[in-house]
C-alpha atoms as a PDB file:
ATOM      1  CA  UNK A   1       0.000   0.000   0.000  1.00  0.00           C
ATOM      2  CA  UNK A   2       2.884   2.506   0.696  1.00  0.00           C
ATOM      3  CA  UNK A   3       4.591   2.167  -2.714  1.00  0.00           C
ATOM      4  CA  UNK A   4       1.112   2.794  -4.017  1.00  0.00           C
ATOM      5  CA  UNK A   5       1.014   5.766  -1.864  1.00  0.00           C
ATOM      6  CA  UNK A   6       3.938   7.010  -2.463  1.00  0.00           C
ATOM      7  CA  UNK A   7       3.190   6.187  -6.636  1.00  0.00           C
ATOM      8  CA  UNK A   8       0.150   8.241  -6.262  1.00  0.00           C
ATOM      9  CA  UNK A   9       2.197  11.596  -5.006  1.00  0.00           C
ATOM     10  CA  UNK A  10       4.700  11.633  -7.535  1.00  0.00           C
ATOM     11  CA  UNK A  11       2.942  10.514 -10.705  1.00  0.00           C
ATOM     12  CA  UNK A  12      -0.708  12.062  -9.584  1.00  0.00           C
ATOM     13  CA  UNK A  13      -0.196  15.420  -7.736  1.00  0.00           C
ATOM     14  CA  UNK A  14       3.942  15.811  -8.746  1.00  0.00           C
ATOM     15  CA  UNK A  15       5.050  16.234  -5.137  1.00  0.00           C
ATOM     16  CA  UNK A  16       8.802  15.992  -5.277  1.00  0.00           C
ATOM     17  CA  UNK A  17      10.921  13.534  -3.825  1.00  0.00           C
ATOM     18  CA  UNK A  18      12.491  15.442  -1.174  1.00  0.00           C
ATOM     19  CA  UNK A  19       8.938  16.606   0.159  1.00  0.00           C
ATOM     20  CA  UNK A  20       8.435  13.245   0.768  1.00  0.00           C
ATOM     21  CA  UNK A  21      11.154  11.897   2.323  1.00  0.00           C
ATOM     22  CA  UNK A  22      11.264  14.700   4.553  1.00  0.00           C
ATOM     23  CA  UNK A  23       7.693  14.096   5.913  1.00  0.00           C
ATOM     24  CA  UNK A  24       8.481  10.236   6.249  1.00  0.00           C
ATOM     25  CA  UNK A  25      11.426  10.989   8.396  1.00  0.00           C
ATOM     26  CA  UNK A  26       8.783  12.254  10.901  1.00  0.00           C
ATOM     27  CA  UNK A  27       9.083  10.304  13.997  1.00  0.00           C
ATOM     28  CA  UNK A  28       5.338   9.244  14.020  1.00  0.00           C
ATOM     29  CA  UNK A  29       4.135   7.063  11.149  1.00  0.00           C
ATOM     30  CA  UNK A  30       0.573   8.060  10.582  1.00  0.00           C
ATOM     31  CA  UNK A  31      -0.741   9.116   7.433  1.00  0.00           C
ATOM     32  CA  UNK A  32      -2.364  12.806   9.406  1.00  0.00           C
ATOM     33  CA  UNK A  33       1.269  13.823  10.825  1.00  0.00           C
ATOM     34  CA  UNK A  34       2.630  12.961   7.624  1.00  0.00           C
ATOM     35  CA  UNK A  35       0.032  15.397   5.677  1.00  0.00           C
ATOM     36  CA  UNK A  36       0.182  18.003   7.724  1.00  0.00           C
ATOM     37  CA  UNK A  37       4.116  18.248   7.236  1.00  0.00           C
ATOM     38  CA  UNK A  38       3.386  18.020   3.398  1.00  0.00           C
ATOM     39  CA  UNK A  39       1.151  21.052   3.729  1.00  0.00           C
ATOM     40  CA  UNK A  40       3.220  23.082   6.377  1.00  0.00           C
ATOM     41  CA  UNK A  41       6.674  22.919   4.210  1.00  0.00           C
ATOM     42  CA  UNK A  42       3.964  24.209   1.699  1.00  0.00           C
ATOM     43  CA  UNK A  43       4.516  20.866  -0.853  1.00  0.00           C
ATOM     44  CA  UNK A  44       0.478  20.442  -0.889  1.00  0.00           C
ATOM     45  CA  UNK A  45      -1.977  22.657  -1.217  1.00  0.00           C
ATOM     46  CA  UNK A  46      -5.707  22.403   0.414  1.00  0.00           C
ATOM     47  CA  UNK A  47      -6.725  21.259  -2.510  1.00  0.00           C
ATOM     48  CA  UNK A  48      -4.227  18.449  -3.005  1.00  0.00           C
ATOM     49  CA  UNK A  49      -4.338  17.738   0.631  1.00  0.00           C
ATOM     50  CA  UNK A  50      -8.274  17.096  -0.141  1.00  0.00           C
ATOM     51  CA  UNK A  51      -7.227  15.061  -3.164  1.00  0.00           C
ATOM     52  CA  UNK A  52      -4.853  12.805  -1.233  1.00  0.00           C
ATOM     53  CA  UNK A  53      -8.042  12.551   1.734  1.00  0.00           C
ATOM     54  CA  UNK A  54      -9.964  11.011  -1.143  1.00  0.00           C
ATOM     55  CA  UNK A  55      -7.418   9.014  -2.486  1.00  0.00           C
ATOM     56  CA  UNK A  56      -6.983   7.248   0.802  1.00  0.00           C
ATOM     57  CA  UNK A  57     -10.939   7.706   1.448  1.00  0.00           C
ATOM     58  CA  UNK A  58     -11.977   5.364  -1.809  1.00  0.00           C
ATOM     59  CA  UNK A  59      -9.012   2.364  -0.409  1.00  0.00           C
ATOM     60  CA  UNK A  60     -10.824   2.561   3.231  1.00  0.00           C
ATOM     61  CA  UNK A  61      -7.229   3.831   4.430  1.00  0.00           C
ATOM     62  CA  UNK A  62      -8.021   5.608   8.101  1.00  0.00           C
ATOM     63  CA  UNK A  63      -5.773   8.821   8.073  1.00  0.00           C
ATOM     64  CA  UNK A  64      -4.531   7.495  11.658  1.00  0.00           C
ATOM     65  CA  UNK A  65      -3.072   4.314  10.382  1.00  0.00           C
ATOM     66  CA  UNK A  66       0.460   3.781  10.198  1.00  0.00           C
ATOM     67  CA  UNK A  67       2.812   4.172   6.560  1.00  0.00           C
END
């Protein structure tokens, strides 16, 4: 499920590499921490962030499970 994940960012919404290493080398593995670092280093916007909610939404993925 991660590599999909992870597939999804780069190919779907174009979110670079580095964005997303840096929010998986948060210390807590949980898709919500790991979004909100996305949006606070300003690599998603609302509306991807509502995308990627979706996304997660249509696999029955709860934002509080771990990556």
């Amino acid at each position: 499920m991660q590599v999909q994940f992870i597939s999804f960012l780069r190919e779907e919404l174009a979110i670079s590499e580095d964005s997303i290493e840096l929010a998986f080398n948060n210390k807590e593995k949980n898709f919500i921490k790991f979004l909100l670092i996305l949006w606070q280093c300003g690599s998603i916007t609302l509306k991807q962030l509502e995308i990627i909610c979706n996304w997660l939404e249509s696999r029955n993925i709860n934002l509080e499970q771990a990556l």
